[in-house]
PDB file of N, CA and C in Angstrom:
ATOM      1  N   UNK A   1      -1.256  13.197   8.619  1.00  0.00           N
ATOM      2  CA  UNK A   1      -1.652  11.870   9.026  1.00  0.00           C
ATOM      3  C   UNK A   1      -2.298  11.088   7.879  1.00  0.00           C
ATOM      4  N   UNK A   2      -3.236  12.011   7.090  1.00  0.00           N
ATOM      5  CA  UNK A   2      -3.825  11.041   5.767  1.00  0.00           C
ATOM      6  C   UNK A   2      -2.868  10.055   4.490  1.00  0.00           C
ATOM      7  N   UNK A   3      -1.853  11.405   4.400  1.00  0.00           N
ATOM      8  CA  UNK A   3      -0.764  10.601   3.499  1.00  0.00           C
ATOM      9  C   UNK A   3       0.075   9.037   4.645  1.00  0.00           C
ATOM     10  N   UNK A   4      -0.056   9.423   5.315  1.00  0.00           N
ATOM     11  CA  UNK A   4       0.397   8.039   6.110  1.00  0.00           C
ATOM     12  C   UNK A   4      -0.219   7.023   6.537  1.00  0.00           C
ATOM     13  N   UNK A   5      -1.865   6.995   6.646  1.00  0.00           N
ATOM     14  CA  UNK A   5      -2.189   5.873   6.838  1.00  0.00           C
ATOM     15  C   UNK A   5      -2.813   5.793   5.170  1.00  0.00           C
ATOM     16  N   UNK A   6      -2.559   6.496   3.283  1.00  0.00           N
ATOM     17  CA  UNK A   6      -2.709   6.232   2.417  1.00  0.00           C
ATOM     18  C   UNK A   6      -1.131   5.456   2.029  1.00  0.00           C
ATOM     19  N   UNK A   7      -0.257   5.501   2.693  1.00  0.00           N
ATOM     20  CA  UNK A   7       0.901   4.867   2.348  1.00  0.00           C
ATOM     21  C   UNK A   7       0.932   3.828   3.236  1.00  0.00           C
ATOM     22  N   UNK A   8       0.313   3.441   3.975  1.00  0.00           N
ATOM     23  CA  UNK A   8       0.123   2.189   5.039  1.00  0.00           C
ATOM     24  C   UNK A   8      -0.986   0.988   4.199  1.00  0.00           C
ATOM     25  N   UNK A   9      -1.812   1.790   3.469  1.00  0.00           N
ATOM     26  CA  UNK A   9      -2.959   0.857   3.294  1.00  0.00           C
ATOM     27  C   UNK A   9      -2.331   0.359   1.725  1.00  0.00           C
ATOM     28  N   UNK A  10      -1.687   1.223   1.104  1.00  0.00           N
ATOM     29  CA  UNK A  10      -0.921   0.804  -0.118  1.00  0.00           C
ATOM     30  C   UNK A  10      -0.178  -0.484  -0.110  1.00  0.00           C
ATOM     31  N   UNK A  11       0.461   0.053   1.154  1.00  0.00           N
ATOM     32  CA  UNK A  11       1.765  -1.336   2.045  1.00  0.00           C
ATOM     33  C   UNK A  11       0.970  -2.608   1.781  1.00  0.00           C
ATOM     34  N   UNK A  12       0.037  -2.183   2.575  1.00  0.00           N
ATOM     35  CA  UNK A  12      -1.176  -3.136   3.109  1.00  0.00           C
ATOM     36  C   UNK A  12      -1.940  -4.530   1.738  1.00  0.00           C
ATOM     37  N   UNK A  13      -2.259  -3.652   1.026  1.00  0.00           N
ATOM     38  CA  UNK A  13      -2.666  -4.182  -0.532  1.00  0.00           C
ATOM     39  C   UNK A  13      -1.543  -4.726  -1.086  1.00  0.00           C
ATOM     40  N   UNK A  14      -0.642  -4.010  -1.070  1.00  0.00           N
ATOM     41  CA  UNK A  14       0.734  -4.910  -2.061  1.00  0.00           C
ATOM     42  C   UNK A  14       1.129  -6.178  -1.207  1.00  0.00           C
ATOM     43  N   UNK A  15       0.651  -6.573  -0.381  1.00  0.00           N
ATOM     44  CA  UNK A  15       1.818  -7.375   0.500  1.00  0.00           C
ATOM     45  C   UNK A  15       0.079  -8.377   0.267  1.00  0.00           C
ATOM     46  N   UNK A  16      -1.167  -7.890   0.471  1.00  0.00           N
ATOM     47  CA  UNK A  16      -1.920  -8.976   0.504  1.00  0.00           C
ATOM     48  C   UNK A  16      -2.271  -9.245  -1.218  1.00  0.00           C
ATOM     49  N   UNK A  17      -2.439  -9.105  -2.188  1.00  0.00           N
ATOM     50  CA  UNK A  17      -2.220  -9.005  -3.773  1.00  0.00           C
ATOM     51  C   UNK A  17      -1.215 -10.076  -3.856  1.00  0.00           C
ATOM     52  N   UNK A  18      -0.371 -10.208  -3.168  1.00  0.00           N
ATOM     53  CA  UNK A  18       1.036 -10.708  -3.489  1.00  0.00           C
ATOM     54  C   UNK A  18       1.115 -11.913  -2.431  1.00  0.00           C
ATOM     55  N   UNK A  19       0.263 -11.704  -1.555  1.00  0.00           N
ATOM     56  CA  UNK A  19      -0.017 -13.361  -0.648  1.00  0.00           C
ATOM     57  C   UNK A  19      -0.914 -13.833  -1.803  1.00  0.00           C
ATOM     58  N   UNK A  20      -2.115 -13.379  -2.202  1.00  0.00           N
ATOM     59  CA  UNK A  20      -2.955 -14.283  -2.960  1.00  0.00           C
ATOM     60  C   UNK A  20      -2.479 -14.584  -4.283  1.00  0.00           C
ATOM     61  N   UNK A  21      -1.275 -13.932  -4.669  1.00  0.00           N
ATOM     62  CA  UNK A  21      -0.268 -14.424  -5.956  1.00  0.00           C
ATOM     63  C   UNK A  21      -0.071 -15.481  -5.555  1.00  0.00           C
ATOM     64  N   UNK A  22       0.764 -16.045  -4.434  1.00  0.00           N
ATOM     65  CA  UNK A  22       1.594 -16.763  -4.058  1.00  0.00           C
ATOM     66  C   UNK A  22       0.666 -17.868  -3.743  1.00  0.00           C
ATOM     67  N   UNK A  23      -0.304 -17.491  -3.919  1.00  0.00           N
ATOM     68  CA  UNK A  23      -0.752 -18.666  -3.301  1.00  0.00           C
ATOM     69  C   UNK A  23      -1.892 -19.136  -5.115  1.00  0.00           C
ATOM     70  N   UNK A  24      -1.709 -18.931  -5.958  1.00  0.00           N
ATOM     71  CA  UNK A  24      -1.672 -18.979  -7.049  1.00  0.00           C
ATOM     72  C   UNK A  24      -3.331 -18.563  -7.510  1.00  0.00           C
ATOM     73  N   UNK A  25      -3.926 -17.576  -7.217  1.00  0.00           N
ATOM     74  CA  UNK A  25      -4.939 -16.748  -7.257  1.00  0.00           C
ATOM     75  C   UNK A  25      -4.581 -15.844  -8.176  1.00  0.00           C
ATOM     76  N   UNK A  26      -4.982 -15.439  -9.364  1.00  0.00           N
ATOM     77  CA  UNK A  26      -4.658 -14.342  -9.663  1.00  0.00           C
ATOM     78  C   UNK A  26      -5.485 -13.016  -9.812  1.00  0.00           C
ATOM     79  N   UNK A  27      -4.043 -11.846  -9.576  1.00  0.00           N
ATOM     80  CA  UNK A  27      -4.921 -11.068  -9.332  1.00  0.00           C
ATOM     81  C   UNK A  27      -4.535  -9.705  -9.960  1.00  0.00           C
ATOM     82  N   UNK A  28      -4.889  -8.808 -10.909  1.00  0.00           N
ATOM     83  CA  UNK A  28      -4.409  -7.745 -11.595  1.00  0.00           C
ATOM     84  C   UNK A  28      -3.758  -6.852 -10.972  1.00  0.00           C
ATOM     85  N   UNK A  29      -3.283  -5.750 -11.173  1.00  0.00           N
ATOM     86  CA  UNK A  29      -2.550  -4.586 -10.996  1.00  0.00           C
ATOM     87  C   UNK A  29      -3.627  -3.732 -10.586  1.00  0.00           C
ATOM     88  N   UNK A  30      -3.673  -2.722 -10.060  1.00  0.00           N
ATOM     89  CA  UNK A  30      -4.989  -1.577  -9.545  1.00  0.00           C
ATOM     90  C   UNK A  30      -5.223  -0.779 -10.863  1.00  0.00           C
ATOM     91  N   UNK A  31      -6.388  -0.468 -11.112  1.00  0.00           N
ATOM     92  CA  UNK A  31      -7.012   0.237 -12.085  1.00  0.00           C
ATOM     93  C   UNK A  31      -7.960   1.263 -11.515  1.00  0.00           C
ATOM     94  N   UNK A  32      -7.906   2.913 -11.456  1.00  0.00           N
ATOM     95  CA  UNK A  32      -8.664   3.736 -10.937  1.00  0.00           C
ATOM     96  C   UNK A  32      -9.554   4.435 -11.809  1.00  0.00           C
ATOM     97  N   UNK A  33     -10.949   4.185 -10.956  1.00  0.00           N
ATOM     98  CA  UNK A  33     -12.115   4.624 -11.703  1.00  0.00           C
ATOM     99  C   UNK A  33     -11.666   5.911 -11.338  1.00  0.00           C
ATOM    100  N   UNK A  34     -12.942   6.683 -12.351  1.00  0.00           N
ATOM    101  CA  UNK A  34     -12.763   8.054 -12.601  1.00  0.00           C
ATOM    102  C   UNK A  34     -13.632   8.804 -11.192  1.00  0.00           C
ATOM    103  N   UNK A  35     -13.809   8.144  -9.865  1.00  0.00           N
ATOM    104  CA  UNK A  35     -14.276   8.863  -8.185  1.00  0.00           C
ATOM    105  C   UNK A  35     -13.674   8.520  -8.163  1.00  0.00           C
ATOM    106  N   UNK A  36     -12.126   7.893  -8.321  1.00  0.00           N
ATOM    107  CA  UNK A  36     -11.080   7.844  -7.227  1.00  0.00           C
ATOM    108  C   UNK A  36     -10.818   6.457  -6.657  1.00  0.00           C
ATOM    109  N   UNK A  37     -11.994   5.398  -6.970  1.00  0.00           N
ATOM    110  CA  UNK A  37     -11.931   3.924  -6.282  1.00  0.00           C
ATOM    111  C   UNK A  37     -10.920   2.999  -7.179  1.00  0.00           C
ATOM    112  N   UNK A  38     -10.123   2.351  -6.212  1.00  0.00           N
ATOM    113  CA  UNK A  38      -9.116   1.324  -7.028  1.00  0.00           C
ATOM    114  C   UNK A  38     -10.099   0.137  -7.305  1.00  0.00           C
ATOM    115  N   UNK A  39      -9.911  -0.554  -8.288  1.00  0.00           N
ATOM    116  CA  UNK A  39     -10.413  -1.600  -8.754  1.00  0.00           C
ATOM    117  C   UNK A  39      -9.680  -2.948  -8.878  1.00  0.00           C
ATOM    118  N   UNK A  40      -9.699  -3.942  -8.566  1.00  0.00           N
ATOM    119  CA  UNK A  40      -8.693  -5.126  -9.732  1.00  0.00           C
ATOM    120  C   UNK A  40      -9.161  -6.150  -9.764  1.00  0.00           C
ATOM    121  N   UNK A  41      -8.621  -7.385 -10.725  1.00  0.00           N
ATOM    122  CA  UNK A  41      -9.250  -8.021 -11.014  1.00  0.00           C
ATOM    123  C   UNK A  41      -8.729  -9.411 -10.427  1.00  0.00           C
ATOM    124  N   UNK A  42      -9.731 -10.246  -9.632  1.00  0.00           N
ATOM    125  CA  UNK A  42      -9.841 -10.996  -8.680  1.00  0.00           C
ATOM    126  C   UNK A  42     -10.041 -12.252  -9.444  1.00  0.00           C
ATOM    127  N   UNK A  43      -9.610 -13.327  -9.707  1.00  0.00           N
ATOM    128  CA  UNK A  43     -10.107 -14.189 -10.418  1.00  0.00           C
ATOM    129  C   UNK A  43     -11.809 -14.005 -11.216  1.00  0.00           C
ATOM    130  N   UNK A  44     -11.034 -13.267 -11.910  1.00  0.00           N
ATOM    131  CA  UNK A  44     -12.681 -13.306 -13.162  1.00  0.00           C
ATOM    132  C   UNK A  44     -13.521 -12.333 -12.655  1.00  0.00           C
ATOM    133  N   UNK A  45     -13.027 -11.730 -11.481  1.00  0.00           N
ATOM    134  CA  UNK A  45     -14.093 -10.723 -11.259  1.00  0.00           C
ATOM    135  C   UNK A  45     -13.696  -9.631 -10.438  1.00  0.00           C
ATOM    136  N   UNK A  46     -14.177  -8.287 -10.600  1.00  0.00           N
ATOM    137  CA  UNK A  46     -14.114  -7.184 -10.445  1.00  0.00           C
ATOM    138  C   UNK A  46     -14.342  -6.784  -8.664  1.00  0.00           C
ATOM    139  N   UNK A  47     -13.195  -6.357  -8.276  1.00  0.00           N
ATOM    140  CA  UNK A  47     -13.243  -5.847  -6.920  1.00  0.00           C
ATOM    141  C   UNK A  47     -12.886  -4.978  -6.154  1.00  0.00           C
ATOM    142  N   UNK A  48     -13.381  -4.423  -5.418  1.00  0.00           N
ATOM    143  CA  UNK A  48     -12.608  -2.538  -5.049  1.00  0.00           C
ATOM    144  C   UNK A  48     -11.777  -2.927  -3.965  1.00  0.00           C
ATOM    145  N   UNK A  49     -10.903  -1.821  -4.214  1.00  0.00           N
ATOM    146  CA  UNK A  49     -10.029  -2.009  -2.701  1.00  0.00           C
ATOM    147  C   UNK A  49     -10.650  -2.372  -1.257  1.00  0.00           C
ATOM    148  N   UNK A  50     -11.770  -1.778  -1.253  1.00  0.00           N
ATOM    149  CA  UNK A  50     -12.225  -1.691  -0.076  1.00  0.00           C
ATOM    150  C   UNK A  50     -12.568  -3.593   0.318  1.00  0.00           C
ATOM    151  N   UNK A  51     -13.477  -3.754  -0.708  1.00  0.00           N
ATOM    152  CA  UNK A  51     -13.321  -5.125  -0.655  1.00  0.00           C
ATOM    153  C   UNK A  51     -12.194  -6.731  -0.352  1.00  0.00           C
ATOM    154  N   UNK A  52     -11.382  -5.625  -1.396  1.00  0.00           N
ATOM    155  CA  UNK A  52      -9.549  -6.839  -1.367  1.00  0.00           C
ATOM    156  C   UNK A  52      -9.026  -6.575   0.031  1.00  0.00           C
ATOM    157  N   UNK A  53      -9.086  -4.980   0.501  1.00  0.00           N
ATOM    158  CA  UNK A  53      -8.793  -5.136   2.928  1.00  0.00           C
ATOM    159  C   UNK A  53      -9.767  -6.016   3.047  1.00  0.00           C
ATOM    160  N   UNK A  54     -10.906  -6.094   2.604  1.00  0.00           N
ATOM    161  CA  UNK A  54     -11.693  -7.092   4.158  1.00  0.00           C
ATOM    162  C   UNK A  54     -11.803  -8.796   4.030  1.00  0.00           C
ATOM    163  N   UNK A  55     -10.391  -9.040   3.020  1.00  0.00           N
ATOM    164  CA  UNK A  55     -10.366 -10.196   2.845  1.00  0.00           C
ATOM    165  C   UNK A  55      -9.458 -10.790   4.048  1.00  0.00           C
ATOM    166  N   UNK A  56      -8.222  -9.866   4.544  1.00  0.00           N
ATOM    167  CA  UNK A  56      -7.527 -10.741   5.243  1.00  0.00           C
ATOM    168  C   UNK A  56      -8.258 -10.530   7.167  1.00  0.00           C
ATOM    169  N   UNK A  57      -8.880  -9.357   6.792  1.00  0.00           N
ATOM    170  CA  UNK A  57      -9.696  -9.467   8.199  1.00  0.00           C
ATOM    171  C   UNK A  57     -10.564 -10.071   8.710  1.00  0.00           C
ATOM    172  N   UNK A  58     -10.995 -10.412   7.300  1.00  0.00           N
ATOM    173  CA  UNK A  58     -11.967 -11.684   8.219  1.00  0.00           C
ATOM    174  C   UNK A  58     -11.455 -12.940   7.952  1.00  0.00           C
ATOM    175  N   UNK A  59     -10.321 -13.279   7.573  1.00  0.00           N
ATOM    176  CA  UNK A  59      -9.887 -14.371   7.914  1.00  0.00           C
ATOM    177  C   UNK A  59      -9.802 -15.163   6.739  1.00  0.00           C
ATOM    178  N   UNK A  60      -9.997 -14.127   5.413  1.00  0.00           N
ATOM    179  CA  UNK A  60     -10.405 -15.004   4.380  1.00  0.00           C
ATOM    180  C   UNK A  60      -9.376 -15.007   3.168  1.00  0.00           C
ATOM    181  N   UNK A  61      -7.931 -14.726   3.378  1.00  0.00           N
ATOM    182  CA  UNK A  61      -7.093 -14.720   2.188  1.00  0.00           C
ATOM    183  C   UNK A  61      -6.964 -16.152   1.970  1.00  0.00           C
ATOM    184  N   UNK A  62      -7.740 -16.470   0.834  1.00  0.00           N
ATOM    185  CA  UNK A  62      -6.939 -17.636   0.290  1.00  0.00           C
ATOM    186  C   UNK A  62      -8.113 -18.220  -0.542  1.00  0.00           C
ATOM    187  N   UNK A  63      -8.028 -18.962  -1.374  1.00  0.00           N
ATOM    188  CA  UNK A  63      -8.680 -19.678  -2.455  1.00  0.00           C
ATOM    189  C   UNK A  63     -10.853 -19.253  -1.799  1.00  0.00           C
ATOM    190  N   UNK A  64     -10.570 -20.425  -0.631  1.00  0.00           N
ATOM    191  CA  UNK A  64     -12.353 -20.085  -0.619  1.00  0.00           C
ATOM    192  C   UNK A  64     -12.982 -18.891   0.118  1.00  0.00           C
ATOM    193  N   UNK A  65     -11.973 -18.063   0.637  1.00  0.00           N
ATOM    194  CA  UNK A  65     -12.348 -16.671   0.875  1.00  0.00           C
ATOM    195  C   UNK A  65     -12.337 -15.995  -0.097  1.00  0.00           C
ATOM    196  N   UNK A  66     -11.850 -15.968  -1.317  1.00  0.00           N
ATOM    197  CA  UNK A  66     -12.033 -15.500  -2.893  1.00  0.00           C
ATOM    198  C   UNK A  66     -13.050 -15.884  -3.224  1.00  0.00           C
ATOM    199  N   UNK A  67     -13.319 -17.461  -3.414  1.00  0.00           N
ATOM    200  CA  UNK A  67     -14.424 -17.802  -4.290  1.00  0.00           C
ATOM    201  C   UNK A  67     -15.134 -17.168  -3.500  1.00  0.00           C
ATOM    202  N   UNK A  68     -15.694 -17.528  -2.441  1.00  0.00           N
ATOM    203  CA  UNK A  68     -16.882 -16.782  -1.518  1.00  0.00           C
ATOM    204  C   UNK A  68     -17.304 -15.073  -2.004  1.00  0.00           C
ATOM    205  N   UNK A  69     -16.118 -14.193  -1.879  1.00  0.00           N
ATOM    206  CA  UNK A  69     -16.285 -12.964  -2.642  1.00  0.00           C
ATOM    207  C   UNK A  69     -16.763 -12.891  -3.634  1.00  0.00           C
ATOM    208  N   UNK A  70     -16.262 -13.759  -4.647  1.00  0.00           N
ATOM    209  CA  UNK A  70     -16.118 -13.316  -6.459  1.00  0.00           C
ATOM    210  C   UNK A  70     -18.160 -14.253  -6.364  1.00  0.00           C
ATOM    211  N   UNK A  71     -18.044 -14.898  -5.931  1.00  0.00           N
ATOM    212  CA  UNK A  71     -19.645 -15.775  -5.360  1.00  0.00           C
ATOM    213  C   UNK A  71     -20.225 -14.614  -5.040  1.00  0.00           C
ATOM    214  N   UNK A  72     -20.323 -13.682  -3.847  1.00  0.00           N
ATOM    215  CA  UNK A  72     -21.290 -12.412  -3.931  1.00  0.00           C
ATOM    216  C   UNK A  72     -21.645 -11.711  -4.624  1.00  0.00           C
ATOM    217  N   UNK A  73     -20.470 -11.083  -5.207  1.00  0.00           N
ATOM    218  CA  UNK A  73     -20.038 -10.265  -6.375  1.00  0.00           C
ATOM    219  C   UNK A  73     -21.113 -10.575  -7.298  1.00  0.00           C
ATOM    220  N   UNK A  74     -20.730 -11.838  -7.708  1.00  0.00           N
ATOM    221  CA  UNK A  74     -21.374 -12.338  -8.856  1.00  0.00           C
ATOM    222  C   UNK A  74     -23.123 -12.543  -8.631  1.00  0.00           C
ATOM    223  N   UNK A  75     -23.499 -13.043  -7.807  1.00  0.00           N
ATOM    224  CA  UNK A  75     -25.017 -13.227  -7.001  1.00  0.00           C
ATOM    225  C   UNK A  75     -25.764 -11.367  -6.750  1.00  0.00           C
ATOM    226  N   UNK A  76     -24.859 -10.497  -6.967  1.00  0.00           N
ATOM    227  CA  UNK A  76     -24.854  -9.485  -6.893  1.00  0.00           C
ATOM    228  C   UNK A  76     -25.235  -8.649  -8.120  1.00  0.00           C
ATOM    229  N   UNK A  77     -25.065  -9.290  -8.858  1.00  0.00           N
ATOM    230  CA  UNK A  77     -24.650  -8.708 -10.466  1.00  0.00           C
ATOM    231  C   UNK A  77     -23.588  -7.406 -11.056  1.00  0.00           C
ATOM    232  N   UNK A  78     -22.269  -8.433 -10.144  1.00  0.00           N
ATOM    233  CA  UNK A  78     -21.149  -7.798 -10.375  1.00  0.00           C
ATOM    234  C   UNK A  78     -20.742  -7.961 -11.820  1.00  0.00           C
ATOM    235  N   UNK A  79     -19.503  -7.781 -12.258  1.00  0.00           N
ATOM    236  CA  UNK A  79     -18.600  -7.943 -13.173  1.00  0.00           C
ATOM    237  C   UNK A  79     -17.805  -9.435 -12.716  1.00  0.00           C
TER     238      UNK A  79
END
């Protein structure tokens, strides 16, 4: 069951990565830290997978559901 909902959530990321392409956001390729967490890069700023799922669940794929993120992130003393 794990390899299938890790090949679901893969699905999941490529298809939302590729809405916020399209919608002219850019956004890097996945980069894995050395625990295992995917990383990429979100307009100018650094974000884990876990973060890039809870963009379209709460309703927030698109320009000011980004800024709003990369805005925490940053208020955070992200990357």
């Amino acid at each position: 069951m794990k390899i299938l909902g890790f090949a679901k959530r893969l699905k999941d990321i490529a298809a939302f990565v590729q809405t916020l392409r399209d919608r002219g956001i850019k956004v890097t390729d996945p980069h894995r830290r050395r625990n295992g967490t995917f990383i990429y890069s979100l307009a100018n700023c650094v974000v884990t997978e876990r973060e890039l799922l809870d963009l379209p669940h709460a309703g927030k794929l698109d320009a000011s559901g980004v800024s709003e993120l990369t805005a925490k992130i940053m208020k955070n003393g992200g990357a």
